[in-house]
Protein backbone atom coordinates (compact mmCIF):
# COMPACT_ATOMS: atom_id res chain seq x y z
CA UNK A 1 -63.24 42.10 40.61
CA UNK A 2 -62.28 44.76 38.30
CA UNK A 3 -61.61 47.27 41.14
CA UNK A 4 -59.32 44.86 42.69
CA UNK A 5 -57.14 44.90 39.29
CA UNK A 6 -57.30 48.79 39.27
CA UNK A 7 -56.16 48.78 42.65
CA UNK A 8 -53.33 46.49 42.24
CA UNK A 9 -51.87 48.00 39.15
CA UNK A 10 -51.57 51.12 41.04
CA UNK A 11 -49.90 49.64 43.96
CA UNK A 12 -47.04 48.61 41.44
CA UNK A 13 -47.34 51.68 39.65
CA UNK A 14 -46.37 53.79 43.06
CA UNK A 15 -43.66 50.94 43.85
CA UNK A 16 -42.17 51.35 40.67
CA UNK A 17 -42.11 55.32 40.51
CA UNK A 18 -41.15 55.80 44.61
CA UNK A 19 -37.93 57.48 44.57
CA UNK A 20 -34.94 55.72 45.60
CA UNK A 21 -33.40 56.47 49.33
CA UNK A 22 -30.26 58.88 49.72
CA UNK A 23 -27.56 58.01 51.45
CA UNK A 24 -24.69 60.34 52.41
CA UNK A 25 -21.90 59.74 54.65
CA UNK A 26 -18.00 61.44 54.98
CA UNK A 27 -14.78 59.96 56.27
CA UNK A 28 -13.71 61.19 58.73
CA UNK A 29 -16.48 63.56 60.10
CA UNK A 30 -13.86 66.32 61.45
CA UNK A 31 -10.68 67.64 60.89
CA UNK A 32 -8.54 70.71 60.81
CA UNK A 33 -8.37 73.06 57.29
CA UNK A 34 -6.07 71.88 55.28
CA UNK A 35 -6.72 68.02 56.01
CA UNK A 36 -8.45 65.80 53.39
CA UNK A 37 -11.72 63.49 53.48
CA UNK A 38 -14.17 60.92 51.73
CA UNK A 39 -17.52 61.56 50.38
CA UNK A 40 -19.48 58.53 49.08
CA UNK A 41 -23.28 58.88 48.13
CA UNK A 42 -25.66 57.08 46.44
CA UNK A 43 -29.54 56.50 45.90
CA UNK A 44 -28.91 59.09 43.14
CA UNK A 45 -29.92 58.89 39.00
CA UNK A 46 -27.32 56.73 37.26
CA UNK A 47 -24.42 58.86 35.23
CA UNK A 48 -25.49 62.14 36.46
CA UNK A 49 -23.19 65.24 37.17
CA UNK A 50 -21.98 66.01 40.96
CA UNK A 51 -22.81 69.65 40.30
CA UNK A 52 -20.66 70.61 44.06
CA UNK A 53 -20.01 69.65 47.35
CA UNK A 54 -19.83 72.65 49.91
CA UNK A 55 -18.63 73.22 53.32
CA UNK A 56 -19.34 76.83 54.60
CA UNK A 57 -20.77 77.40 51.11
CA UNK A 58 -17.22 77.19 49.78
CA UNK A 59 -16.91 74.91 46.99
CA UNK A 60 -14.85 71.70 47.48
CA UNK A 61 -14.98 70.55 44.11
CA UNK A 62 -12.53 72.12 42.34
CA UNK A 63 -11.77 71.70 38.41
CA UNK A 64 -12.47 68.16 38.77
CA UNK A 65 -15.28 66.24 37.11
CA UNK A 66 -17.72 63.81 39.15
CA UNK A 67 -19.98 61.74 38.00
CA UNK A 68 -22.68 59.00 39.57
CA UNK A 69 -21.95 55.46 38.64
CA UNK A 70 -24.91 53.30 36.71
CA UNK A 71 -26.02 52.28 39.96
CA UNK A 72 -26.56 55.88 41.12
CA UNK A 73 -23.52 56.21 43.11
CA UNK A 74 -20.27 58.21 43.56
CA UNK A 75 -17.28 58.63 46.10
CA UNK A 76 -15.32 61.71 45.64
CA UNK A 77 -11.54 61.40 47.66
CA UNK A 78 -9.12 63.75 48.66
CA UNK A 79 -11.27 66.89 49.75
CA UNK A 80 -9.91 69.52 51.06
CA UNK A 81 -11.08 70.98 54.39
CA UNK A 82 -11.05 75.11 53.90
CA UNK A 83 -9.35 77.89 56.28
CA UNK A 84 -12.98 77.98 58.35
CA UNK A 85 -12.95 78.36 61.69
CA UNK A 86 -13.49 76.02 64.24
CA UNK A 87 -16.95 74.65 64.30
CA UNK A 88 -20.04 72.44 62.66
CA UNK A 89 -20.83 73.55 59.09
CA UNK A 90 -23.25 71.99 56.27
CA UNK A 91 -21.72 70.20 53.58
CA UNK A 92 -24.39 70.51 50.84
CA UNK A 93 -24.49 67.88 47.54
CA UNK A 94 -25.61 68.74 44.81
CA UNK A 95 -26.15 66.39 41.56
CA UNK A 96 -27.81 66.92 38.42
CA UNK A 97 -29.85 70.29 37.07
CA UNK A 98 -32.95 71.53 36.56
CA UNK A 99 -35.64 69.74 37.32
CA UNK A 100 -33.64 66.52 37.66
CA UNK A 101 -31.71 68.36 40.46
CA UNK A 102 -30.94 66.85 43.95
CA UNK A 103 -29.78 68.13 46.74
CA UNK A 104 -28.72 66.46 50.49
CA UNK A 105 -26.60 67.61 53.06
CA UNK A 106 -25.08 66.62 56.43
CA UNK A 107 -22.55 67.99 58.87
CA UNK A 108 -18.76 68.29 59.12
CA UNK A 109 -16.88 69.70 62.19
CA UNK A 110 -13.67 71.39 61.70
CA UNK A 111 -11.63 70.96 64.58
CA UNK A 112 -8.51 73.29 65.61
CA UNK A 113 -7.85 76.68 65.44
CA UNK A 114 -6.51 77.89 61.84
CA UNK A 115 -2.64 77.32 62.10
CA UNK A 116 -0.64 80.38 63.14
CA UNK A 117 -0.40 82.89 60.32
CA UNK A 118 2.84 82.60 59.11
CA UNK A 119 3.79 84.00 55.19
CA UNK A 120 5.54 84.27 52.93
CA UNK A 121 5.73 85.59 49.07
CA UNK A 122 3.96 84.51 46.35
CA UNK A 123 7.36 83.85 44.71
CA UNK A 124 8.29 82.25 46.92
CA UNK A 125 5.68 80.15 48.05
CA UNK A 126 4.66 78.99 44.54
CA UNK A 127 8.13 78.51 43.30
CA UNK A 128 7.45 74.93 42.36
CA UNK A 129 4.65 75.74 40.35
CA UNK A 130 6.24 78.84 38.68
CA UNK A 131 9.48 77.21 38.04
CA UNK A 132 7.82 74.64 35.94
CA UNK A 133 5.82 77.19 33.74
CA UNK A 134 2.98 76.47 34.90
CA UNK A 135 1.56 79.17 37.27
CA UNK A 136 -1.27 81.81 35.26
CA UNK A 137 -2.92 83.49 38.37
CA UNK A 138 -3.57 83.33 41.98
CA UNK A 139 -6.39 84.92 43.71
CA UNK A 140 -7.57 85.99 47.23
CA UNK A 141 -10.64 87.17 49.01
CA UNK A 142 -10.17 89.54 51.52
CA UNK A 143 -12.91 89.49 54.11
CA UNK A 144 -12.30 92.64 56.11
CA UNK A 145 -12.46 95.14 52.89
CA UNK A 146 -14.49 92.61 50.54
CA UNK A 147 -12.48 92.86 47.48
CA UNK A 148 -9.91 90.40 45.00
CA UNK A 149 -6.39 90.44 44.91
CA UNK A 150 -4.00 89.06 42.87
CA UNK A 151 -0.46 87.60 42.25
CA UNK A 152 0.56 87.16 38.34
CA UNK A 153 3.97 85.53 38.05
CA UNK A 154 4.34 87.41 34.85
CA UNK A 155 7.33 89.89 34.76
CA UNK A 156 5.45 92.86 33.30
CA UNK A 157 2.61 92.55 35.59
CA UNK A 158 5.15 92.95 38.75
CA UNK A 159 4.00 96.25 39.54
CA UNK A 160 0.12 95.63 39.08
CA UNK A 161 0.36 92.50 41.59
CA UNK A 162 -1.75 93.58 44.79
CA UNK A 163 -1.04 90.11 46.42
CA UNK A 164 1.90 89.97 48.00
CA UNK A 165 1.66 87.40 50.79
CA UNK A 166 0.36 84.02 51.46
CA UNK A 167 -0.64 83.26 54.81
CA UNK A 168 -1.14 79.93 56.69
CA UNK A 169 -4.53 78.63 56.83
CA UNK A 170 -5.53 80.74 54.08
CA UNK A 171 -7.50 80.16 51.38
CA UNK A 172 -6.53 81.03 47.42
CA UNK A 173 -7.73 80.59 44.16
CA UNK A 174 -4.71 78.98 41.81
CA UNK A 175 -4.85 78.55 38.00
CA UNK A 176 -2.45 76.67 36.14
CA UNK A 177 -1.94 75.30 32.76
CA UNK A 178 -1.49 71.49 33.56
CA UNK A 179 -1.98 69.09 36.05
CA UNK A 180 1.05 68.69 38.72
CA UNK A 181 1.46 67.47 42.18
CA UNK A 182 3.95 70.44 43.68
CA UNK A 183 5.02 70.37 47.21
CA UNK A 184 3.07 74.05 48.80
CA UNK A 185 3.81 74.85 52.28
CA UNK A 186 5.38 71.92 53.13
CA UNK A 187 1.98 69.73 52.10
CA UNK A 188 1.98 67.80 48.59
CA UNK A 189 -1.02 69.43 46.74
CA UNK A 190 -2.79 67.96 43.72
CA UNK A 191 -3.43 71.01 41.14
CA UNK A 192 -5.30 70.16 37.72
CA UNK A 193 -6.35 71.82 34.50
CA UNK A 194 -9.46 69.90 33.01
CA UNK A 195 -10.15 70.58 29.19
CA UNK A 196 -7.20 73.17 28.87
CA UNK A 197 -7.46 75.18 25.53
CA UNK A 198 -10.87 74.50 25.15
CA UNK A 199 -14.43 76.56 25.80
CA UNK A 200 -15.10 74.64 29.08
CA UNK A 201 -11.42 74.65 30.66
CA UNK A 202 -11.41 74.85 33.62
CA UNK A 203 -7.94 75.41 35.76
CA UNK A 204 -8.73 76.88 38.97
CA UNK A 205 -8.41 75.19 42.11
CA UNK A 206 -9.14 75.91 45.66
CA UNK A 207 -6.04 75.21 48.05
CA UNK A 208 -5.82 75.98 51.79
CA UNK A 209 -2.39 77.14 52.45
């Protein structure tokens, strides 16, 4: 009788401790850069940190701060598709760290070529932003040389500015002081600042020109 018990306490035991199932989808599954989608998890711990969501292994994120609900669940909106060329990449989630770490991943196709590579100046382009005060920094990766430039709206850093175009489908790194909702190449862009002034601000954001 008493190995019966044994056995039946452990069968709760690994029913209790099996690990919940993942699920992962995205709305839509493809798009062009620049156009926005839906993530929505769960099967996750409850109240835990989305640590990133990548496509390409470029982080989608941004300044903003996602967390799982107390059912171990999240949906992140309005994510940006980045200047990659057409084709099937891995978006990779990530929530929680250390130990208590999880990461899943699926597919997303980006469809189209990268729109034609019109430009224009920084000044120009970010006017909105810069008329408002609000505009610290903008940065660029080039790919062909592997190096940062830069465009600082400041007057006395005119001459040290190595940026000096921004070019459709593009992708640049813009830091502001606030949150605003400026109209960027003709496409209404959500920027934010998350604990400005503080040791964990963070003001950067990732937008696809």
């Amino acid at each position: 009788m008493m190995p019966n018990i044994i056995a039946l306490v452990l069968s709760v035991l690994v029913l209790v401790a099996a690990p919940p199932t993942l699920t992962f989808a995205q709305a839509p599954r493809q798009g062009p850069p620049g156009s926005l989608f839906t993530v929505s998890a769960s099967g996750f711990r409850s109240y835990e940190l989305v640590v990133s969501i990548k496509m390409g292994r470029i982080e989608l994120i941004g300044s903003r701060t996602i967390n799982t609900d107390g059912a171990g669940a999240f949906t992140a909106e309005d994510l940006q598709v980045p200047g990659l060329d057409p084709g099937i990449y891995a978006l990779v989630l990530t929530v929680g760290s250390g130990q208590l770490r999880t990461t899943t991943s699926s597919t997303f196709e980006v469809t189209g070529p990268r729109r034609a590579a019109s430009s224009e100046t920084p000044a120009s382009g970010l006017a909105p932003i810069i008329e408002a005060d609000n505009l610290v920094r903008v940065f660029y990766f080039r790919n062909s040389t592997k190096d940062w430039i830069f465009y600082d709206p400041r007057p006395a850093l005119a001459s040290s500015n190595t940026l000096d175009e921004l070019r459709g489908g593009e992708v640049y790194w813009i830091k502001v002081k606030r949150n605003q909702e400026p109209t960027l190449n003709g496409k209404t862009i959500r920027v934010s600042c998350a604990n400005a002034g503080t040791t964990s601000e963070n003001c950067w954001n990732l937008v696809v020109w």
